[in-house]
N, C-alpha and C. Protein backbone atom coordinates (compact mmCIF):
# COMPACT_ATOMS: atom_id res chain seq x y z
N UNK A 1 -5.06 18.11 -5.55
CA UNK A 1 -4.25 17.14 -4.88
C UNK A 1 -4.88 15.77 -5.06
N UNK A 2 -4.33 14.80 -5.28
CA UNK A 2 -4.39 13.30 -5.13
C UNK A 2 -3.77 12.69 -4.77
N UNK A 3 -3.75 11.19 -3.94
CA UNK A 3 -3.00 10.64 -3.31
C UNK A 3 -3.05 9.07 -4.27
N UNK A 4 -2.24 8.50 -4.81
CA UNK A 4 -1.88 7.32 -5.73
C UNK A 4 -1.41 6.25 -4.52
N UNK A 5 -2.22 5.12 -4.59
CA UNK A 5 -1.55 3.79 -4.14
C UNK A 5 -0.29 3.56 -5.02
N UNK A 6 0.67 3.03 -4.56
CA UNK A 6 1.34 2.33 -4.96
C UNK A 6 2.14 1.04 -4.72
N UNK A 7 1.07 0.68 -3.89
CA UNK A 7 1.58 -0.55 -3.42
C UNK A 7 1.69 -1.97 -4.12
N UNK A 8 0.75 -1.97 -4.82
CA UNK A 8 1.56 -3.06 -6.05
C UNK A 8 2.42 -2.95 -6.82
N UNK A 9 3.21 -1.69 -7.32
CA UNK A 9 4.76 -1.39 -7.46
C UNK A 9 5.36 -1.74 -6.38
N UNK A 10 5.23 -2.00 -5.02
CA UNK A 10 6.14 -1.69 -3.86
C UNK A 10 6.06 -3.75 -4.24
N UNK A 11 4.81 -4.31 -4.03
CA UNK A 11 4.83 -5.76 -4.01
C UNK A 11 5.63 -6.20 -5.21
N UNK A 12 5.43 -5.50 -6.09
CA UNK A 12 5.88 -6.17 -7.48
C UNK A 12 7.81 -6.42 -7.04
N UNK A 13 7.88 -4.96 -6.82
CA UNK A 13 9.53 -4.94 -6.53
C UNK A 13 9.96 -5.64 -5.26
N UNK A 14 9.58 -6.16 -4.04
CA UNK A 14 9.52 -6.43 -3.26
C UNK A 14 9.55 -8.42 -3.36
N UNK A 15 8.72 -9.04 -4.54
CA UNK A 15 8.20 -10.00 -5.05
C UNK A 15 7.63 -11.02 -3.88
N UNK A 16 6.71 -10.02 -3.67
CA UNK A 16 5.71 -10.23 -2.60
C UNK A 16 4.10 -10.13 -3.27
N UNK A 17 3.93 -11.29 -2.71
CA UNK A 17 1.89 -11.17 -4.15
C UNK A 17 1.19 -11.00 -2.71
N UNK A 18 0.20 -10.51 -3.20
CA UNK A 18 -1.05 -9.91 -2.50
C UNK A 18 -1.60 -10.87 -1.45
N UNK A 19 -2.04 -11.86 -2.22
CA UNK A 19 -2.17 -13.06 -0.83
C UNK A 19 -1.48 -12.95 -0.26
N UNK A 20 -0.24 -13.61 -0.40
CA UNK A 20 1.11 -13.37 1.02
C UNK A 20 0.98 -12.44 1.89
N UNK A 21 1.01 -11.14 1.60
CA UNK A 21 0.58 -9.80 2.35
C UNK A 21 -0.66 -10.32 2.78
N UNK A 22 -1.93 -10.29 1.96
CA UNK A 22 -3.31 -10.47 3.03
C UNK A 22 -2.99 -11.77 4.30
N UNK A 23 -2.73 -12.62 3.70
CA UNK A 23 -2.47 -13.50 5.12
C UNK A 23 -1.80 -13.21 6.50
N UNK A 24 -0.59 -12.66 5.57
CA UNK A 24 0.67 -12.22 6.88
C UNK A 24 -0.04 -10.83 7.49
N UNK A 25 -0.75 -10.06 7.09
CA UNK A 25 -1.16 -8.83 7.39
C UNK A 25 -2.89 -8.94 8.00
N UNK A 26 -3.29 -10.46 7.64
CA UNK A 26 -4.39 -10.73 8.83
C UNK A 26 -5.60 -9.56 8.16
N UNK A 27 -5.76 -9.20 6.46
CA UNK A 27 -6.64 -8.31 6.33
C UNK A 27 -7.26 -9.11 5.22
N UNK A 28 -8.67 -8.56 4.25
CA UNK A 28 -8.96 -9.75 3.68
C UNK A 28 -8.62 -9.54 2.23
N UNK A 29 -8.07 -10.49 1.19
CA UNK A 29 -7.77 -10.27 0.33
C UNK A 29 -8.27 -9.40 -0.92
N UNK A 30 -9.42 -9.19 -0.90
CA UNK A 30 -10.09 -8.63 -1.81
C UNK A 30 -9.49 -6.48 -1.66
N UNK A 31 -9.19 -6.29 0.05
CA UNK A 31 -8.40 -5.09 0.06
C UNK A 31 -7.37 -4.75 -0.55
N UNK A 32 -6.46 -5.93 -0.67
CA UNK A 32 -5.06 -5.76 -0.91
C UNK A 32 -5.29 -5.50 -2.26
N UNK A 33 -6.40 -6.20 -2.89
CA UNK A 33 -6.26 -6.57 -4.45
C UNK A 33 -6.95 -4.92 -4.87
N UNK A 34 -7.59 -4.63 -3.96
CA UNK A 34 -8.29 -3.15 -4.58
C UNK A 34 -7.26 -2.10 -4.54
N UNK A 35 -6.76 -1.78 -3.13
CA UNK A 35 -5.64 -1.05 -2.98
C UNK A 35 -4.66 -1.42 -4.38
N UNK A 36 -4.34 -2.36 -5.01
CA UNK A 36 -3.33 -2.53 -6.05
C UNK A 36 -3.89 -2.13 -7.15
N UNK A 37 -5.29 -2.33 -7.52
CA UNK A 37 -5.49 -1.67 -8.32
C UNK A 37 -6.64 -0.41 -8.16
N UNK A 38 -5.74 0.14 -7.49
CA UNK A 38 -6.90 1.91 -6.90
C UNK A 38 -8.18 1.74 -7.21
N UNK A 39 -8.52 1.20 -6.97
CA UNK A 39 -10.60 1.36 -6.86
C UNK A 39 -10.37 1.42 -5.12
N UNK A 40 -9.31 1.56 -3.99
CA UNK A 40 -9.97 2.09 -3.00
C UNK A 40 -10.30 3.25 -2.66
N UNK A 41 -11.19 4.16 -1.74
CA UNK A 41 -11.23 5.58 -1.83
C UNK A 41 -11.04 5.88 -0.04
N UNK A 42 -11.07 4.89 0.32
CA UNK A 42 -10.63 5.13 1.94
C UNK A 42 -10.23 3.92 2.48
N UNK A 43 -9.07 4.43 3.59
CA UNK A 43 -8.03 3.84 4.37
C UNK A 43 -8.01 3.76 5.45
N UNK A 44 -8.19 3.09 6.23
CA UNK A 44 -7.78 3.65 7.84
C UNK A 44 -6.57 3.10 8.57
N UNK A 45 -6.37 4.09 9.18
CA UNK A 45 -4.51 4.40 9.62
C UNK A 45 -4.15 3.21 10.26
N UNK A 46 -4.91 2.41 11.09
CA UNK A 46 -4.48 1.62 11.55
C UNK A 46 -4.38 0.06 10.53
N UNK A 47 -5.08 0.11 9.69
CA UNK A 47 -4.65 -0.94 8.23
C UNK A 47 -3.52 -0.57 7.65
N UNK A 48 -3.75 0.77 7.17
CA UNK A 48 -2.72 1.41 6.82
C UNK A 48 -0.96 1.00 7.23
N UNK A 49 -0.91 0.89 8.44
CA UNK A 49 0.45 0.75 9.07
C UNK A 49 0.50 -0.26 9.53
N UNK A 50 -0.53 -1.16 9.29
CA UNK A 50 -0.22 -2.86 9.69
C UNK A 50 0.23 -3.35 8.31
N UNK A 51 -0.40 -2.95 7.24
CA UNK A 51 0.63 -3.10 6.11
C UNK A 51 1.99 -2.95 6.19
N UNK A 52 2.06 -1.69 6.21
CA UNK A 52 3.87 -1.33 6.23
C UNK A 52 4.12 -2.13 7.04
N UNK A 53 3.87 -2.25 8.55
CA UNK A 53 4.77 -3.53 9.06
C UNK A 53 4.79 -4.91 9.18
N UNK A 54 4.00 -5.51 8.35
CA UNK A 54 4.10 -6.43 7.79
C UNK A 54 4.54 -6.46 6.47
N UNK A 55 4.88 -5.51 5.44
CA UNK A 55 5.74 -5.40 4.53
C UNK A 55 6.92 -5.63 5.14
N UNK A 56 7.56 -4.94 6.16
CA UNK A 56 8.76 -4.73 6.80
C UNK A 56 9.23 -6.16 7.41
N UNK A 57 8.16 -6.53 7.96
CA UNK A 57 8.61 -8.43 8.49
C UNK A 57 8.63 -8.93 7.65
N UNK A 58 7.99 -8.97 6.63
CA UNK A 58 8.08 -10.03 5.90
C UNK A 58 9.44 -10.15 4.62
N UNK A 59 9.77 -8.64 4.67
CA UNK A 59 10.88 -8.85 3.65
C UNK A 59 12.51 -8.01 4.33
N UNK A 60 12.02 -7.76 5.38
CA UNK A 60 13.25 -7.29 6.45
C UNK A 60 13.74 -5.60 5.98
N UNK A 61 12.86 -5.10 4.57
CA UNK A 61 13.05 -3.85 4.18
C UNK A 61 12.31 -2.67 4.93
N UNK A 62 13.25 -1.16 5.15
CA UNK A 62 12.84 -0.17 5.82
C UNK A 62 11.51 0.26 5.42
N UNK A 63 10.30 -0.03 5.09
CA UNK A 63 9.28 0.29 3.96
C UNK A 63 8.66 1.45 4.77
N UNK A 64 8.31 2.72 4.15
CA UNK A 64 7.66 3.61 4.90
C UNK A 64 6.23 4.38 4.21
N UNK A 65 5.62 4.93 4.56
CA UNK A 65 4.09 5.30 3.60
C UNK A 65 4.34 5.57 2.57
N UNK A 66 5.61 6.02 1.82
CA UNK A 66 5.93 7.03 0.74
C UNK A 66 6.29 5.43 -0.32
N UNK A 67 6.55 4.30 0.44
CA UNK A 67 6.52 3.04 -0.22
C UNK A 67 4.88 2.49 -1.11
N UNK A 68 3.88 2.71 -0.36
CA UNK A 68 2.56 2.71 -0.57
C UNK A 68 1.63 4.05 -1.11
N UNK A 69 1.83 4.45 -0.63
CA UNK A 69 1.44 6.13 -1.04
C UNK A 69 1.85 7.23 -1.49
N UNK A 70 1.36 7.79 -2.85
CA UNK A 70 1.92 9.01 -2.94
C UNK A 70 1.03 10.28 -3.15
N UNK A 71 1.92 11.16 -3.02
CA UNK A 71 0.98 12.41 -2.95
C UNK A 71 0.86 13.23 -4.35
N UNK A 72 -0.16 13.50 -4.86
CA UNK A 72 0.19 13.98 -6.38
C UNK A 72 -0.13 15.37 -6.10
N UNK A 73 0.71 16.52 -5.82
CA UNK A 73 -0.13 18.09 -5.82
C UNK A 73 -0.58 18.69 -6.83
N UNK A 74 -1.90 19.24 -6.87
CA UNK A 74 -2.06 19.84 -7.48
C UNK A 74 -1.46 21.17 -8.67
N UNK A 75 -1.48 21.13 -9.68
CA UNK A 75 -0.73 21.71 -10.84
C UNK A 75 -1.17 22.98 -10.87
N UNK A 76 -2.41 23.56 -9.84
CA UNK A 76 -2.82 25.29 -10.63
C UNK A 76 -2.33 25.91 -9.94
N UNK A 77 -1.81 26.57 -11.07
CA UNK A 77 -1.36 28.07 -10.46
C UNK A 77 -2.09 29.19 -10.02
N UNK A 78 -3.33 28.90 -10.00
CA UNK A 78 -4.50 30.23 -10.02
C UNK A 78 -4.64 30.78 -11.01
């Protein structure tokens, strides 16, 4: 199992840049910029969902974790 950021697809489509989010989302930019390009390896829930809702204010869209995150399952069959 792996879990893929995808939140700079979500900004890209959204045309929302990373600063904008770090400011409006009150976190420091160098996160946003890692999260976009996955060098992060941990999250915490409460960043986590101050994103999404500041994604959500800022562009009035329903954005939900599956906007930022995905889940990749594992392929073995045993």
């Amino acid at each position: 199992m792996s879990i893929k950021i995808r939140l700079g697809y979500t900004l890209d489509a959204a045309s929302v840049t990373k600063n904008a989010l770090a400011r409006e989302a009150k976190v420091r930019p160098n996160l946003i910029y890692d999260l976009c390009e996955g060098k992060t390896k941990r999250l915490d829930l409460d960043t986590l969902n101050n994103i999404v809702n500041t994604l959500r204010a800022m562009t009035g869209n329903d954005y939900t974790l599956t906007d930022v995150l995905e889940y990749i399952p594992n392929d073995d069959k045993g």
